[in-house]
PDB file of N, CA and C in Angstrom:
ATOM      1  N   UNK A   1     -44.089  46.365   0.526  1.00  0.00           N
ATOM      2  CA  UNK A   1     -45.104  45.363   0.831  1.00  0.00           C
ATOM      3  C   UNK A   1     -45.356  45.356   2.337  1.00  0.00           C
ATOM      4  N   UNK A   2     -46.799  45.438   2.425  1.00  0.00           N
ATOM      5  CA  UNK A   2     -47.116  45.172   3.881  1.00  0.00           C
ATOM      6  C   UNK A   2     -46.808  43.482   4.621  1.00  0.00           C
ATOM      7  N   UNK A   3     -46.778  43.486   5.687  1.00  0.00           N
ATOM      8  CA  UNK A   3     -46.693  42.195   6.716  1.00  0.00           C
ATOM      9  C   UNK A   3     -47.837  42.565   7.784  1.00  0.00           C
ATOM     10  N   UNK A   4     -48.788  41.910   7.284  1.00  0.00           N
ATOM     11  CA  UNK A   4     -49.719  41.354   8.554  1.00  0.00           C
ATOM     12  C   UNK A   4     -49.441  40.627   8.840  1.00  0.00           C
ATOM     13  N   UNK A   5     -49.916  40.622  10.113  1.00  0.00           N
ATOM     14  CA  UNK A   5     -49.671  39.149  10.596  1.00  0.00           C
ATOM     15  C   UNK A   5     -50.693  38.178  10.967  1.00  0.00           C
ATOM     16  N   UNK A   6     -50.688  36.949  10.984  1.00  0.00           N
ATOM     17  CA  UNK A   6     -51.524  35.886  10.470  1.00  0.00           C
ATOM     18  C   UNK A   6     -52.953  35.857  11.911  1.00  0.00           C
ATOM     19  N   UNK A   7     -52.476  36.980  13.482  1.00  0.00           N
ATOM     20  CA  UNK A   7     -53.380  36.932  14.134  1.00  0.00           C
ATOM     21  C   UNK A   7     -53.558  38.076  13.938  1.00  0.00           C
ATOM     22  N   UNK A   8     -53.725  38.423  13.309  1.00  0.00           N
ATOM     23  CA  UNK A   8     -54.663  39.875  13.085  1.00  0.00           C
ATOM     24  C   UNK A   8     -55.835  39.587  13.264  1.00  0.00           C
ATOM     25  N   UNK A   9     -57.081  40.334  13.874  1.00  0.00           N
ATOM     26  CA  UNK A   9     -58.513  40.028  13.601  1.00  0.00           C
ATOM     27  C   UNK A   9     -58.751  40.140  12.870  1.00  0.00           C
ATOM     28  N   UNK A  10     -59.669  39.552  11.909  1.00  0.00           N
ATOM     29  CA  UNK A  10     -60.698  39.689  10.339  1.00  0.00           C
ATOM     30  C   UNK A  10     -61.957  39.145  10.405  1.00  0.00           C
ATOM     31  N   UNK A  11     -62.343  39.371   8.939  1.00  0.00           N
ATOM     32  CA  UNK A  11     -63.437  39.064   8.911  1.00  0.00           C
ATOM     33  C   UNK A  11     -63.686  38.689   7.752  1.00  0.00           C
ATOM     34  N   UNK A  12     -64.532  37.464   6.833  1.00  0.00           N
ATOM     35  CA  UNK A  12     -64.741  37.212   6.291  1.00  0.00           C
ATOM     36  C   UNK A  12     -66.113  37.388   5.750  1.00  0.00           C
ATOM     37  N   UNK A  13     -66.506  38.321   4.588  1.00  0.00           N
ATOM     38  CA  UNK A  13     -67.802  38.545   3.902  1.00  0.00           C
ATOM     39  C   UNK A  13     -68.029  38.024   2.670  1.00  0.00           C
ATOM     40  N   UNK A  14     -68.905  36.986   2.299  1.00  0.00           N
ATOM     41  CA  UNK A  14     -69.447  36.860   1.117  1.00  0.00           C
ATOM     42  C   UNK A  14     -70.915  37.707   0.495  1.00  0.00           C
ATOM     43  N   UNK A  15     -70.478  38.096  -0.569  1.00  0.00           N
ATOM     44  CA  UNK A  15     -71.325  39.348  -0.744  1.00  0.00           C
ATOM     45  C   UNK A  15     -72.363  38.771  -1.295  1.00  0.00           C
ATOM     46  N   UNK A  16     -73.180  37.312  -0.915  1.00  0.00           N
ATOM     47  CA  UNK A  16     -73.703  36.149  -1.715  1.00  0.00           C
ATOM     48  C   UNK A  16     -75.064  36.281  -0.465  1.00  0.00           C
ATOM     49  N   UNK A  17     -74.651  36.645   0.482  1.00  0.00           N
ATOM     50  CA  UNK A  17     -75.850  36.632   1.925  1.00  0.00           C
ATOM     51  C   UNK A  17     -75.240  35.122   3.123  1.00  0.00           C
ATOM     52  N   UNK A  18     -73.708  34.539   2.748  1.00  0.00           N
ATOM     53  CA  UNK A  18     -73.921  34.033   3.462  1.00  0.00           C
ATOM     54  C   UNK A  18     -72.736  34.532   5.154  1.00  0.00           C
ATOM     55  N   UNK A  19     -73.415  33.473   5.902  1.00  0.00           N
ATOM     56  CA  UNK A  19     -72.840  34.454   7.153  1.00  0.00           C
ATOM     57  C   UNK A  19     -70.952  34.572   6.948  1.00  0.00           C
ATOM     58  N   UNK A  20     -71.127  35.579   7.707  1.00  0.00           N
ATOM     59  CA  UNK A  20     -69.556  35.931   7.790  1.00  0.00           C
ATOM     60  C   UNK A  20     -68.653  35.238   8.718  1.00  0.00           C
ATOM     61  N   UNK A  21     -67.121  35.259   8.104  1.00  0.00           N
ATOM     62  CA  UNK A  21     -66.159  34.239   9.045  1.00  0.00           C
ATOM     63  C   UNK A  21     -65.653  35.291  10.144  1.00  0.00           C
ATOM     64  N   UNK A  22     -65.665  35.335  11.075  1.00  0.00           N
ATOM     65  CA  UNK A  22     -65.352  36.433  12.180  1.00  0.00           C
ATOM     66  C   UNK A  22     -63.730  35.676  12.979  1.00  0.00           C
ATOM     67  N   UNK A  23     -62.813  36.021  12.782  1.00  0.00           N
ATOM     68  CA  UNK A  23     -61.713  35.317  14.008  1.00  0.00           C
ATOM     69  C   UNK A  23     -60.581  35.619  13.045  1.00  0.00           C
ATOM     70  N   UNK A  24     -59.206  34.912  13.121  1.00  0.00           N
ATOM     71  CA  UNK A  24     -58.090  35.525  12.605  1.00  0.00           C
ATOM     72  C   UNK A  24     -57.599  35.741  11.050  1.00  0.00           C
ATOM     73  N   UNK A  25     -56.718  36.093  10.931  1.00  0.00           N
ATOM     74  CA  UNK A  25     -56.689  36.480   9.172  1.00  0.00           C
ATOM     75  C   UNK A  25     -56.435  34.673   8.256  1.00  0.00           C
ATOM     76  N   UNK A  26     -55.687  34.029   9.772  1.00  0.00           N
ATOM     77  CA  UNK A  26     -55.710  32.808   8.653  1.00  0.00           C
ATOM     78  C   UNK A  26     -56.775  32.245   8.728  1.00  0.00           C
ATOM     79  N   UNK A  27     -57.585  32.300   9.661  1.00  0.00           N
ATOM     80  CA  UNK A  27     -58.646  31.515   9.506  1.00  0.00           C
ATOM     81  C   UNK A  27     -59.758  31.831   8.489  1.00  0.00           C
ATOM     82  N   UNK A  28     -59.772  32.998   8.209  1.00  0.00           N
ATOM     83  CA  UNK A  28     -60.700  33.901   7.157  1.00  0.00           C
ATOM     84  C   UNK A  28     -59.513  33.100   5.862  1.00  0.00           C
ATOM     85  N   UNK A  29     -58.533  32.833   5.842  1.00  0.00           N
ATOM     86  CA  UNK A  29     -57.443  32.978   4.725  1.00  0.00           C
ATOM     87  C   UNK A  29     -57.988  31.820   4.142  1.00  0.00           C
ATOM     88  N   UNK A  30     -58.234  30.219   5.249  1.00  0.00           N
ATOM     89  CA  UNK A  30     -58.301  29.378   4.761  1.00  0.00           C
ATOM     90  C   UNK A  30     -59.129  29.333   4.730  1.00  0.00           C
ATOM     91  N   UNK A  31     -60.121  29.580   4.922  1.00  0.00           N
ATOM     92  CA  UNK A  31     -62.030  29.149   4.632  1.00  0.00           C
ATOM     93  C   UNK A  31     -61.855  29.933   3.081  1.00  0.00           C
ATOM     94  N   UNK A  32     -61.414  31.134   2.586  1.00  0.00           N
ATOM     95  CA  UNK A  32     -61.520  31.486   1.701  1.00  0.00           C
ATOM     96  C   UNK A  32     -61.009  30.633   0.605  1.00  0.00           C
ATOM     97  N   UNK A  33     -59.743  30.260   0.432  1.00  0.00           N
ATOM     98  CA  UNK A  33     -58.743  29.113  -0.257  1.00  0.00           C
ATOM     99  C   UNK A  33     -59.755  27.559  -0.544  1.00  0.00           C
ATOM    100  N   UNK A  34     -60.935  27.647   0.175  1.00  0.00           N
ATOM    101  CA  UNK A  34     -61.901  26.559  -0.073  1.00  0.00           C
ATOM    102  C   UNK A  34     -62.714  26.785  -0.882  1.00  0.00           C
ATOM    103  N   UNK A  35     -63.224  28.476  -1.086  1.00  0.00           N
ATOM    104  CA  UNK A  35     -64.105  28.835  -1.788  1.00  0.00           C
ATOM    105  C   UNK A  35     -64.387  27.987  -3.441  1.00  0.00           C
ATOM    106  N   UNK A  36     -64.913  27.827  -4.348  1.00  0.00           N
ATOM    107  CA  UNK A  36     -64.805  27.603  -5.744  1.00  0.00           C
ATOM    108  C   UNK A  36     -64.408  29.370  -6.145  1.00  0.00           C
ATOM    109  N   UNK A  37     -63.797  29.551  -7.516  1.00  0.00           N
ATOM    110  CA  UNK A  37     -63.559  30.436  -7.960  1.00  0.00           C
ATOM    111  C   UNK A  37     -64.779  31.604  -7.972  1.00  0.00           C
ATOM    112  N   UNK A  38     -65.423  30.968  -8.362  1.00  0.00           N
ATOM    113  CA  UNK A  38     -66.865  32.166  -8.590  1.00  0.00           C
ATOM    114  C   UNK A  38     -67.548  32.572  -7.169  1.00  0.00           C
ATOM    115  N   UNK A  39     -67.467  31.754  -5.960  1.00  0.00           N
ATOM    116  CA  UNK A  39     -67.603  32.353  -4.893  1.00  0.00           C
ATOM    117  C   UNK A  39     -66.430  33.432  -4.689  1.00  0.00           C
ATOM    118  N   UNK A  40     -65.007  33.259  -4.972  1.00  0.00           N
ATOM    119  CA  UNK A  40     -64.222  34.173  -4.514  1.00  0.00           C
ATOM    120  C   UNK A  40     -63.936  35.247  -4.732  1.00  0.00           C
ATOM    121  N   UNK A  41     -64.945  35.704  -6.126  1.00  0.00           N
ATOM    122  CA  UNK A  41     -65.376  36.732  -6.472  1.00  0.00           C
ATOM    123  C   UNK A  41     -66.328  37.485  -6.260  1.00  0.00           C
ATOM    124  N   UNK A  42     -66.913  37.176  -5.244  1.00  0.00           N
ATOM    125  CA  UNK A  42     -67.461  37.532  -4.589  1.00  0.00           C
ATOM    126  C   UNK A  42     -67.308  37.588  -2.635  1.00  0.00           C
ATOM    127  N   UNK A  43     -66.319  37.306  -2.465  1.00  0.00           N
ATOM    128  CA  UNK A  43     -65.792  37.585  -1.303  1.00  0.00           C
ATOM    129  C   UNK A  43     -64.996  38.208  -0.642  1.00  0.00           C
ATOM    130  N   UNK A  44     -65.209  39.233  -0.101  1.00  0.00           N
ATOM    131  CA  UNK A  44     -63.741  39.922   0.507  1.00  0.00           C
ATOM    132  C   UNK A  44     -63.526  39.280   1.830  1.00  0.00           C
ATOM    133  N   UNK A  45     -62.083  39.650   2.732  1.00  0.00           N
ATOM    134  CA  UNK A  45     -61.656  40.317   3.755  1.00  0.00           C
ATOM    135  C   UNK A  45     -61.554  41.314   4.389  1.00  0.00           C
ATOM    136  N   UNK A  46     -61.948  41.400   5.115  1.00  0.00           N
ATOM    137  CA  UNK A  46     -61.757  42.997   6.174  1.00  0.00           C
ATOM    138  C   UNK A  46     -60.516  42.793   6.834  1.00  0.00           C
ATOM    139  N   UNK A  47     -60.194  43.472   7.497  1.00  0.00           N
ATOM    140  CA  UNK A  47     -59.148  43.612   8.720  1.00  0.00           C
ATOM    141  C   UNK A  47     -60.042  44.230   9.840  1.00  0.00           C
ATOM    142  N   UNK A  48     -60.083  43.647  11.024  1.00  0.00           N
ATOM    143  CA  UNK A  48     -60.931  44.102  12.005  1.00  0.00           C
ATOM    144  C   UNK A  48     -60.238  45.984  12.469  1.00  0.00           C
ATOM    145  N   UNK A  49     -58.981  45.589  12.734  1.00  0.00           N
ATOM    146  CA  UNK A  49     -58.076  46.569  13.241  1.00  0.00           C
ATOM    147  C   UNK A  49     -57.254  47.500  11.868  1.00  0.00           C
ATOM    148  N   UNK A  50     -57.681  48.868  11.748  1.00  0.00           N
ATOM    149  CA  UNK A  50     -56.593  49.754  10.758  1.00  0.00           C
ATOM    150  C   UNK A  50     -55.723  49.326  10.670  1.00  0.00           C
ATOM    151  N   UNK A  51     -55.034  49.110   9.885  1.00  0.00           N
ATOM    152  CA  UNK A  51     -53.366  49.352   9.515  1.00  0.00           C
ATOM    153  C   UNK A  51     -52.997  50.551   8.381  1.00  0.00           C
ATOM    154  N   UNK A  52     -51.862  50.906   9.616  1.00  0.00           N
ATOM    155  CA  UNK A  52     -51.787  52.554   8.913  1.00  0.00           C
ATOM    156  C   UNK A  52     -50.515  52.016   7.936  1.00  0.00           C
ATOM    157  N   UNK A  53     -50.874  52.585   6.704  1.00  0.00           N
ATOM    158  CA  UNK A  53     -49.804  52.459   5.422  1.00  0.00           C
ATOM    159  C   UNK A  53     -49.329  54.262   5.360  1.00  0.00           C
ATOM    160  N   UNK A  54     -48.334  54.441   5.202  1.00  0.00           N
ATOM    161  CA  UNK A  54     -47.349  55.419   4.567  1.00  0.00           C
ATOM    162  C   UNK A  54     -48.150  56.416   3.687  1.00  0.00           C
ATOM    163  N   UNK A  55     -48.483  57.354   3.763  1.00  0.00           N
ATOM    164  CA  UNK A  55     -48.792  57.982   2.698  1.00  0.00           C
ATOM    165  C   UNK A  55     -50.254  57.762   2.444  1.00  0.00           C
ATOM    166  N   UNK A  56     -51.388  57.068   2.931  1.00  0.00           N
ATOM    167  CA  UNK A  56     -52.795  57.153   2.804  1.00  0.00           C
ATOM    168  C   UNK A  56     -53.110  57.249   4.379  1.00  0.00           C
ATOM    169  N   UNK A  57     -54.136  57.777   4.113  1.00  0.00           N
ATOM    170  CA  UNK A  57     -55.568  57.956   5.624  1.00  0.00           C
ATOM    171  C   UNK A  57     -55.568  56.474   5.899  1.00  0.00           C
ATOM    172  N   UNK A  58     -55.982  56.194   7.115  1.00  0.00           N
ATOM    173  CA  UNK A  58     -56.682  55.183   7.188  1.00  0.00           C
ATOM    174  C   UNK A  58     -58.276  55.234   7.719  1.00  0.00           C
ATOM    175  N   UNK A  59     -58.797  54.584   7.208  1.00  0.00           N
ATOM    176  CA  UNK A  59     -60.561  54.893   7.120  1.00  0.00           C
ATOM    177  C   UNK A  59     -60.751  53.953   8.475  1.00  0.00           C
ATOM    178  N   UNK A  60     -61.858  54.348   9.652  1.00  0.00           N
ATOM    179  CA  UNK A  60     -62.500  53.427  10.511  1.00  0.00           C
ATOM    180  C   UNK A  60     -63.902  53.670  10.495  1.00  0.00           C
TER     181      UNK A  60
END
């Protein structure tokens, strides 16, 4: 299991058109945790910055 850590940069996208959460992973964490369910299916996280895992590429 990975450990990010909670200041990582991110980003928050709802794939709905509305604007994105730009600043740290918790802050993307908790705006998301507000979502209703059916928004959160429609929402990812990014990670601003790669994190290299073991055994895959990492894409930029």
């Amino acid at each position: 299991m990975m450990n990010i850590p909670w200041d990582q940069p991110a980003t928050l996208i709802d794939l709905d058109g509305k604007t994105p959460v730009v600043g740290l992973l918790l802050e993307c964490v908790m705006h998301f945790s507000l979502f209703k369910p059916f928004a959160k299916e429609q929402s990812r996280i990014l990670l601003t910055q790669p994190v290299f895992r073991e055994g895959r590429k990492t894409r930029t």
